[in-house]
PDB file of N, CA and C in Angstrom:
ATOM      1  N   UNK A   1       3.846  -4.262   4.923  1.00  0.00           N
ATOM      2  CA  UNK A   1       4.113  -3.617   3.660  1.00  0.00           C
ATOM      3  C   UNK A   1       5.495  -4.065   3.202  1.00  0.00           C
ATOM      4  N   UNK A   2       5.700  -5.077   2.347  1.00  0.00           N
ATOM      5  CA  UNK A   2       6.552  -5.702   2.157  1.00  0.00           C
ATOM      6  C   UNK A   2       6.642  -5.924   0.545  1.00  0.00           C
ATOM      7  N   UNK A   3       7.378  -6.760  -0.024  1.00  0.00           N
ATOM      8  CA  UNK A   3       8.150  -6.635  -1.779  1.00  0.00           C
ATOM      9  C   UNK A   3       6.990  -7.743  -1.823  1.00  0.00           C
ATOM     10  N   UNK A   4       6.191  -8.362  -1.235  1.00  0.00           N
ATOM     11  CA  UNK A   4       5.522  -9.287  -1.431  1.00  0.00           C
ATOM     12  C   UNK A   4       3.946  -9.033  -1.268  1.00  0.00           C
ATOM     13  N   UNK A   5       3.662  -7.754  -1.468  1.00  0.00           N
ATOM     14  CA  UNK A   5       2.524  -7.326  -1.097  1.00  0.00           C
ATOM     15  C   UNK A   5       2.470  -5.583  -1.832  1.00  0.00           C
ATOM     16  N   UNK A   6       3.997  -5.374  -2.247  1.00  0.00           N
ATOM     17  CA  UNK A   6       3.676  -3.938  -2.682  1.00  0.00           C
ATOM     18  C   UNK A   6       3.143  -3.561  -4.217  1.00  0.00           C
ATOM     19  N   UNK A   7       2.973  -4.632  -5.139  1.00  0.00           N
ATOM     20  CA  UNK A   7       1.942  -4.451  -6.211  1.00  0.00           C
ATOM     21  C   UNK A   7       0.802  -4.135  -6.409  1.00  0.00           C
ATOM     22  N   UNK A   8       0.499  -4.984  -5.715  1.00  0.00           N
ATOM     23  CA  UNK A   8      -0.846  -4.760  -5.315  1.00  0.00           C
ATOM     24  C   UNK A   8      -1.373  -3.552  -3.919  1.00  0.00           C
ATOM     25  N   UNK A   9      -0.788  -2.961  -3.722  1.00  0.00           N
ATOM     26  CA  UNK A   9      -0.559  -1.695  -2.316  1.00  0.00           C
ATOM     27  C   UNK A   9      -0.357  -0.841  -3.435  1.00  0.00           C
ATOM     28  N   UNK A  10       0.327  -0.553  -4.194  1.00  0.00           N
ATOM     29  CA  UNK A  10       1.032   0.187  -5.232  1.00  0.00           C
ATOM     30  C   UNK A  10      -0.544   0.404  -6.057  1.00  0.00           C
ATOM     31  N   UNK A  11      -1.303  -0.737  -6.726  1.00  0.00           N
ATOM     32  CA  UNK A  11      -2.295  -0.139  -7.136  1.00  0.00           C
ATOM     33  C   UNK A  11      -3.577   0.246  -6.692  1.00  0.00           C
ATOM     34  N   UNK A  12      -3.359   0.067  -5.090  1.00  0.00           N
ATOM     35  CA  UNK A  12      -4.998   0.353  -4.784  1.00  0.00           C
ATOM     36  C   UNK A  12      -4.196   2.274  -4.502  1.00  0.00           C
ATOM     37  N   UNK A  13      -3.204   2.056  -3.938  1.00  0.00           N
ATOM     38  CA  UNK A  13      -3.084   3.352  -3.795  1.00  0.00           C
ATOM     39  C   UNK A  13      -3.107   4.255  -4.584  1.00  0.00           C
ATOM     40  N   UNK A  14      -2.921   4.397  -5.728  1.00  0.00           N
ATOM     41  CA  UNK A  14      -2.615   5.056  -7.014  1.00  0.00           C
ATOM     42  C   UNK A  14      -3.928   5.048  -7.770  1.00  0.00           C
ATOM     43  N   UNK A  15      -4.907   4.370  -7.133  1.00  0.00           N
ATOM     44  CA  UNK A  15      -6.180   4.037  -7.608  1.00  0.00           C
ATOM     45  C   UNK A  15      -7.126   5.112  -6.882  1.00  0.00           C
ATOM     46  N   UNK A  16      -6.522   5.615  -5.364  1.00  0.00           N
ATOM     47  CA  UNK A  16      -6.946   6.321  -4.862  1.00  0.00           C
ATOM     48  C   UNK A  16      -6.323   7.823  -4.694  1.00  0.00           C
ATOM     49  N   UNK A  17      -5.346   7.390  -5.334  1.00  0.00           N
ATOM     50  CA  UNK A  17      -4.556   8.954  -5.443  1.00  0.00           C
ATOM     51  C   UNK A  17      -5.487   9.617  -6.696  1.00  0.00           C
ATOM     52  N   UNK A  18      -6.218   8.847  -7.855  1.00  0.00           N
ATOM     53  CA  UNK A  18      -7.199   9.587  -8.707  1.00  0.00           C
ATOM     54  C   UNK A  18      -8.181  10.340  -8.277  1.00  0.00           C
ATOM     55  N   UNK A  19      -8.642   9.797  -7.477  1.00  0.00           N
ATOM     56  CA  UNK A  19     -10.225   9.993  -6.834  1.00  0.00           C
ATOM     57  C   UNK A  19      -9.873  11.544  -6.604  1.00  0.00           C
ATOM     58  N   UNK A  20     -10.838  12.382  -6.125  1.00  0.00           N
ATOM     59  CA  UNK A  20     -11.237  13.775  -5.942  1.00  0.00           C
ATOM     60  C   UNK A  20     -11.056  13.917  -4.152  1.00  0.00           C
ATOM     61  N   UNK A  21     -11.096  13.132  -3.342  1.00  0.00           N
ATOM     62  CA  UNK A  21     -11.475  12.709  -1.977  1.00  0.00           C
ATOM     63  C   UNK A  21      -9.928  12.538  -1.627  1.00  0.00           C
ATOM     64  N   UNK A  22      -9.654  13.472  -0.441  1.00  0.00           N
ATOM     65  CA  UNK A  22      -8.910  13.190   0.614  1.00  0.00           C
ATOM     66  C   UNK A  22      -8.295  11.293   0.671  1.00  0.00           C
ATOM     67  N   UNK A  23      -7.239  11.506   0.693  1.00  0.00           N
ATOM     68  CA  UNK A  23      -6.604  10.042   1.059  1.00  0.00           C
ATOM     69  C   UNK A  23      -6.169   9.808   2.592  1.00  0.00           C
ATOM     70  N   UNK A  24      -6.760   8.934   3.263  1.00  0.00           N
ATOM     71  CA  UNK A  24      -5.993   8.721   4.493  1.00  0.00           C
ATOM     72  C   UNK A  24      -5.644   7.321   4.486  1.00  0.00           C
ATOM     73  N   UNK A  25      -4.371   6.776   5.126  1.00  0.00           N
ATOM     74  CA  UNK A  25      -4.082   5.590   5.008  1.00  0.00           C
ATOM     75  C   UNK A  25      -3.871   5.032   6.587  1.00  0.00           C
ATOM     76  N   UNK A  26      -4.047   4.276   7.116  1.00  0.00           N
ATOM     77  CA  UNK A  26      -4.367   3.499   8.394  1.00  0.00           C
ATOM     78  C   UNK A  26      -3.074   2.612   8.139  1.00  0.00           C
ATOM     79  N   UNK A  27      -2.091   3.097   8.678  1.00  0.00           N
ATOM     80  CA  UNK A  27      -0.946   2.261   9.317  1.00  0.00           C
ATOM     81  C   UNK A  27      -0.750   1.893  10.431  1.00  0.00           C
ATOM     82  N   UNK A  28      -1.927   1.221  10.996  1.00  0.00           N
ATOM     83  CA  UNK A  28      -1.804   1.031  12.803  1.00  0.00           C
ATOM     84  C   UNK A  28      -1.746  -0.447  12.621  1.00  0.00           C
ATOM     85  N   UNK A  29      -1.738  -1.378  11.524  1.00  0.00           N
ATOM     86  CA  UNK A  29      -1.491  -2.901  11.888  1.00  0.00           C
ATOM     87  C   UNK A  29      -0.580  -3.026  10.641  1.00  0.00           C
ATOM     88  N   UNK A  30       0.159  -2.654  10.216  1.00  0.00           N
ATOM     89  CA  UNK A  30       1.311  -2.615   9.581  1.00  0.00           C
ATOM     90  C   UNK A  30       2.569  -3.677  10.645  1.00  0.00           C
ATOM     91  N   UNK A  31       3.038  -4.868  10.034  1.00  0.00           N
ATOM     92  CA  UNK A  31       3.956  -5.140  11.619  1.00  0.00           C
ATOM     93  C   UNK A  31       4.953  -5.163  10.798  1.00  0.00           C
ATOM     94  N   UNK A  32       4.655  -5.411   9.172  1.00  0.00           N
ATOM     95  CA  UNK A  32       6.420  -5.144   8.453  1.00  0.00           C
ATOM     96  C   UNK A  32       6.322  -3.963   7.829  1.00  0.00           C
ATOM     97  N   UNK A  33       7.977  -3.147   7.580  1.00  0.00           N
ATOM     98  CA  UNK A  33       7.724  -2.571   6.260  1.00  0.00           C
ATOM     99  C   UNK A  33       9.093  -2.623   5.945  1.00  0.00           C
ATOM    100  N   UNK A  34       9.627  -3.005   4.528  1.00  0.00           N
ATOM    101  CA  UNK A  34      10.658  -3.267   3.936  1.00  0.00           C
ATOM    102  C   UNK A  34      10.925  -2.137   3.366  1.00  0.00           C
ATOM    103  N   UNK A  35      11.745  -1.737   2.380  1.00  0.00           N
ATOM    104  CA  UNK A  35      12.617  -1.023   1.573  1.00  0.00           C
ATOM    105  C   UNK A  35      11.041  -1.213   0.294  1.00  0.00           C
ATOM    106  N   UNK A  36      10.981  -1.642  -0.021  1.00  0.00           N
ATOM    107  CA  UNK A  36       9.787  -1.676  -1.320  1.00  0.00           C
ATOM    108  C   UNK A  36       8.822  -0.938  -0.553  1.00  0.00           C
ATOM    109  N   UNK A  37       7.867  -1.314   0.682  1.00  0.00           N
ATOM    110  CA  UNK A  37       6.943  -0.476   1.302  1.00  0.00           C
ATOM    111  C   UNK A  37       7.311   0.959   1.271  1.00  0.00           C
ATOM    112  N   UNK A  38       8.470   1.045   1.736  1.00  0.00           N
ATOM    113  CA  UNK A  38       9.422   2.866   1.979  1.00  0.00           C
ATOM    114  C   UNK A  38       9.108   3.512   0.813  1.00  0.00           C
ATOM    115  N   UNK A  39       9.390   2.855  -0.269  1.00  0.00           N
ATOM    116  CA  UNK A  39       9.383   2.997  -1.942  1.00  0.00           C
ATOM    117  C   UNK A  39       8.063   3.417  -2.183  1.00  0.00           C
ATOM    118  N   UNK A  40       7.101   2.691  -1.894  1.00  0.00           N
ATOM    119  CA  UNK A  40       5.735   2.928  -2.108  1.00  0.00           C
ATOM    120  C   UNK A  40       4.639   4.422  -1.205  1.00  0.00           C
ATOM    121  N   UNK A  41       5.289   4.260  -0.141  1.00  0.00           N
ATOM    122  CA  UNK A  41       4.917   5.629   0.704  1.00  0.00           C
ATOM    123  C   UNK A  41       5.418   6.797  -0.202  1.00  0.00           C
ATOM    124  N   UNK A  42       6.838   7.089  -0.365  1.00  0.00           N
ATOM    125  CA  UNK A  42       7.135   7.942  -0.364  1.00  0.00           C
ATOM    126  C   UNK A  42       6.962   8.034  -1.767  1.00  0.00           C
ATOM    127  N   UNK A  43       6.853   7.359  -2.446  1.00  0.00           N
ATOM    128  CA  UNK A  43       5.841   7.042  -4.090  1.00  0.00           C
ATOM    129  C   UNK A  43       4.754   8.201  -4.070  1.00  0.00           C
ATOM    130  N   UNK A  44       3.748   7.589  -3.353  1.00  0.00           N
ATOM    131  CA  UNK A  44       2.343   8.353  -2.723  1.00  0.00           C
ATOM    132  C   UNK A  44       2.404   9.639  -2.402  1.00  0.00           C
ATOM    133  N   UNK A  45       3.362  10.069  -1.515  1.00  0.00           N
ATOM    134  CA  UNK A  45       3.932  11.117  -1.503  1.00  0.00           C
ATOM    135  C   UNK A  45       3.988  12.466  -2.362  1.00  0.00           C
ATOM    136  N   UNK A  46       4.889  11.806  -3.193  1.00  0.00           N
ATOM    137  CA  UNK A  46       5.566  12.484  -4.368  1.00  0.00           C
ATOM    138  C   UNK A  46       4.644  12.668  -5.405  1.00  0.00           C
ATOM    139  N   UNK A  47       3.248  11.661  -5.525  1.00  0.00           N
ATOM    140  CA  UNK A  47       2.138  11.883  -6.269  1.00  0.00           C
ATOM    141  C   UNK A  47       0.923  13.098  -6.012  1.00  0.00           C
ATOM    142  N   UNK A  48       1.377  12.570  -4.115  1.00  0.00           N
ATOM    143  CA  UNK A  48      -0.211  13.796  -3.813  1.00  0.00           C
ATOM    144  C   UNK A  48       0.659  14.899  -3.777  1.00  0.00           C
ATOM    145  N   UNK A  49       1.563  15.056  -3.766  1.00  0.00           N
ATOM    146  CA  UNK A  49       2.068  16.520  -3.351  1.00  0.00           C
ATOM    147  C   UNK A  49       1.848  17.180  -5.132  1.00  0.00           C
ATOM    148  N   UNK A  50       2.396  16.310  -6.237  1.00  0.00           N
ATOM    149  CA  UNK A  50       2.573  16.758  -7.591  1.00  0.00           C
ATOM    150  C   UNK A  50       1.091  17.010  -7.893  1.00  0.00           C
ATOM    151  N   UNK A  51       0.098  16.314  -6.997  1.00  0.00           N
ATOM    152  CA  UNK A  51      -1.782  16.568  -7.870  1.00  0.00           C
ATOM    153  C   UNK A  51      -1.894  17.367  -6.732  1.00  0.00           C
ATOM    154  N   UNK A  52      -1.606  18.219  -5.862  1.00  0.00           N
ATOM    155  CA  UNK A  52      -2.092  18.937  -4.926  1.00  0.00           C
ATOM    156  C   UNK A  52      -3.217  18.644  -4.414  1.00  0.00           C
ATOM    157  N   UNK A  53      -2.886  16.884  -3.479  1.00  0.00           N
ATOM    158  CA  UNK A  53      -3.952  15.787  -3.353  1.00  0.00           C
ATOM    159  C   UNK A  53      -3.646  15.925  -1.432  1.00  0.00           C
ATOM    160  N   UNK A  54      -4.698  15.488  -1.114  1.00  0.00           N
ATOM    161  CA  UNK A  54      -4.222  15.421   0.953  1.00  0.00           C
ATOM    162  C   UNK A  54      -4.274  14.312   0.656  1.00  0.00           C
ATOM    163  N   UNK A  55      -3.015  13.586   1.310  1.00  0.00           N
ATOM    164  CA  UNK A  55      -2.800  12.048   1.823  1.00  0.00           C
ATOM    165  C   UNK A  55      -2.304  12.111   3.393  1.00  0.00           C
ATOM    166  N   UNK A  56      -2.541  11.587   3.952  1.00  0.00           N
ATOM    167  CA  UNK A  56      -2.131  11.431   5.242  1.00  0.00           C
ATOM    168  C   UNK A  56      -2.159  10.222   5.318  1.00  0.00           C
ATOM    169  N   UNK A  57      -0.992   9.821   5.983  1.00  0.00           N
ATOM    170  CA  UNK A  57      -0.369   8.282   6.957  1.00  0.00           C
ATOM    171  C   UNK A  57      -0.732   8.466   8.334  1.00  0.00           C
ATOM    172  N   UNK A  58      -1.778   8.005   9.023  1.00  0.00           N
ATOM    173  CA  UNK A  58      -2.344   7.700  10.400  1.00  0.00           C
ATOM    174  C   UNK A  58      -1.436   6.812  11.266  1.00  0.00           C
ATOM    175  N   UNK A  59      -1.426   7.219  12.330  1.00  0.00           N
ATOM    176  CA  UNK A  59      -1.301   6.139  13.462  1.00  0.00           C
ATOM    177  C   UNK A  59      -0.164   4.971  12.768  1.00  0.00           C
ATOM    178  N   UNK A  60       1.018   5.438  12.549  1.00  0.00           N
ATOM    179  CA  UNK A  60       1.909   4.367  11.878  1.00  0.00           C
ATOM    180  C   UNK A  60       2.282   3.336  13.018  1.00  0.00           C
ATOM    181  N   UNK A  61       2.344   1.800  13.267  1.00  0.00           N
ATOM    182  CA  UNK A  61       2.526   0.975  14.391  1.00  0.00           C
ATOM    183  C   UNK A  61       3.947   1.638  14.494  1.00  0.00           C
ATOM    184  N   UNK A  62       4.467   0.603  15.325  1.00  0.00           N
ATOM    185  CA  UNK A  62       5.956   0.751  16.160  1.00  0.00           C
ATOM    186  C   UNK A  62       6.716   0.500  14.602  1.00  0.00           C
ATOM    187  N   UNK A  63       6.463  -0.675  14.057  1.00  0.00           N
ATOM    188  CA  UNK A  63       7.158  -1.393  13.352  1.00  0.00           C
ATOM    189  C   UNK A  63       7.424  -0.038  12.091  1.00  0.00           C
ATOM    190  N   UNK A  64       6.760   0.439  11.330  1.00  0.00           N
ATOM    191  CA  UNK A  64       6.552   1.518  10.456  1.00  0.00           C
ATOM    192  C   UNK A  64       7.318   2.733  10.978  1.00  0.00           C
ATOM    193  N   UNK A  65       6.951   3.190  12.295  1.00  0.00           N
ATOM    194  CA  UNK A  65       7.677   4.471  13.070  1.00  0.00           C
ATOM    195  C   UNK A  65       9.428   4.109  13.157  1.00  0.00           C
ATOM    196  N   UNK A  66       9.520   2.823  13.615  1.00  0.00           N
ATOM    197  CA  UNK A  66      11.319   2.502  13.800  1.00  0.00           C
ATOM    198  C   UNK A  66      11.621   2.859  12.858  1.00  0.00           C
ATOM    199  N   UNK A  67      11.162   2.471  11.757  1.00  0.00           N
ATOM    200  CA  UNK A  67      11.546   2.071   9.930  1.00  0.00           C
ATOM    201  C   UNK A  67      11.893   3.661   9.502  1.00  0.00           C
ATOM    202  N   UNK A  68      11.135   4.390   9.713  1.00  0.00           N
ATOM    203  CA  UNK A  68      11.119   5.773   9.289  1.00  0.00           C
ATOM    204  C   UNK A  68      12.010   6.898   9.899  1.00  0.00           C
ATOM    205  N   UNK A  69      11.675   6.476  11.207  1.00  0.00           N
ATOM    206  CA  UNK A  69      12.651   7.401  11.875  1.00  0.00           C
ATOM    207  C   UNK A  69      13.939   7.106  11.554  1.00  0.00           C
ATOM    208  N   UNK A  70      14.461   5.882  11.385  1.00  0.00           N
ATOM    209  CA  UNK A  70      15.832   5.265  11.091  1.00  0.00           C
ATOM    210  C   UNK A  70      15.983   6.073  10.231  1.00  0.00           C
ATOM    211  N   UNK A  71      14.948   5.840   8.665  1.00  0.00           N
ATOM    212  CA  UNK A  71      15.419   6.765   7.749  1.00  0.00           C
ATOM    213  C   UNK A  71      15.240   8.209   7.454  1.00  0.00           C
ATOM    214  N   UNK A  72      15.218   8.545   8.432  1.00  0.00           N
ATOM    215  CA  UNK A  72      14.589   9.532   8.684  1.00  0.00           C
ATOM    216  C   UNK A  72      12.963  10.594   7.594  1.00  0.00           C
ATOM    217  N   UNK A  73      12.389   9.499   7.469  1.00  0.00           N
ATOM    218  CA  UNK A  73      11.399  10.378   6.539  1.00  0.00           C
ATOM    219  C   UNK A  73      10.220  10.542   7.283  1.00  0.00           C
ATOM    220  N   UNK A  74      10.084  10.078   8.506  1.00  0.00           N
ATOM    221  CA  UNK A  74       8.647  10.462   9.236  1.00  0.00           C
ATOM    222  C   UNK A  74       8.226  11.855   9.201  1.00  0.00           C
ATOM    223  N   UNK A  75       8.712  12.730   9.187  1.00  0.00           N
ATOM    224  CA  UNK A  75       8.808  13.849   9.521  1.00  0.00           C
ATOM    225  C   UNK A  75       8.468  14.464   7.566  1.00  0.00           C
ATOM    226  N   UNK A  76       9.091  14.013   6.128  1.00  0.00           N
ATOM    227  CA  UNK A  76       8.742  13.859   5.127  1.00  0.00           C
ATOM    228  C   UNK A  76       7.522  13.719   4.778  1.00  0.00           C
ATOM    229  N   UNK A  77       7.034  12.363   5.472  1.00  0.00           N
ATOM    230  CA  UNK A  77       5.865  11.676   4.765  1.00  0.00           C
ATOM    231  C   UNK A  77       4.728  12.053   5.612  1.00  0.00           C
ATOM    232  N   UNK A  78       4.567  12.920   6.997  1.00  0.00           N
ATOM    233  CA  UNK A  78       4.083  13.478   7.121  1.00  0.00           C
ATOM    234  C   UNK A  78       2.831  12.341   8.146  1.00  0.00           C
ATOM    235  N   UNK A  79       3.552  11.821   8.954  1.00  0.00           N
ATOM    236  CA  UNK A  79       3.055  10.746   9.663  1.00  0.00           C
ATOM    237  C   UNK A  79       2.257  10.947  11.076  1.00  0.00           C
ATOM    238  N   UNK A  80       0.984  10.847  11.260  1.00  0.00           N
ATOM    239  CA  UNK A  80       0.546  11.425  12.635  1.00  0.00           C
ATOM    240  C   UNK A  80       0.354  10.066  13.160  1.00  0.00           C
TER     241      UNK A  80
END
């Protein structure tokens, strides 16, 4: 999840933040995530919480968990 991939991440997600259906997102083969990816989670976030939508972030790899905990938002974004 990188500045080179988050346009297109940006609209499938937001594509699914419409839908009526529970969002779960599968972060278990994630091996980057940049500052734009961070941007885009916590994007998602800030959307399902405002449509009183369930999103959940699954199984985030190592690479995603370092990233978060550093900044500390795992615990935010609500990461199992």
């Amino acid at each position: 999840m990188t500045i080179y991939r988050a346009a297109d991440l940006k609209k499938a997600l937001i594509g699914a933040l419409a839908a009526d259906a529970p969002i779960r997102v599968d972060l278990s083969r994630v091996t980057e995530l940049d500052t734009a990816g961070v941007q885009l989670l916590v994007l998602a976030r800030h959307i399902a919480d405002d449509r009183k939508k369930e999103l959940v972030f699954l199984a985030p790899s190592e690479a995603v968990r370092a990233v978060l905990q550093l900044l500390n938002l795992d615990r935010q974004l609500g990461t199992r």
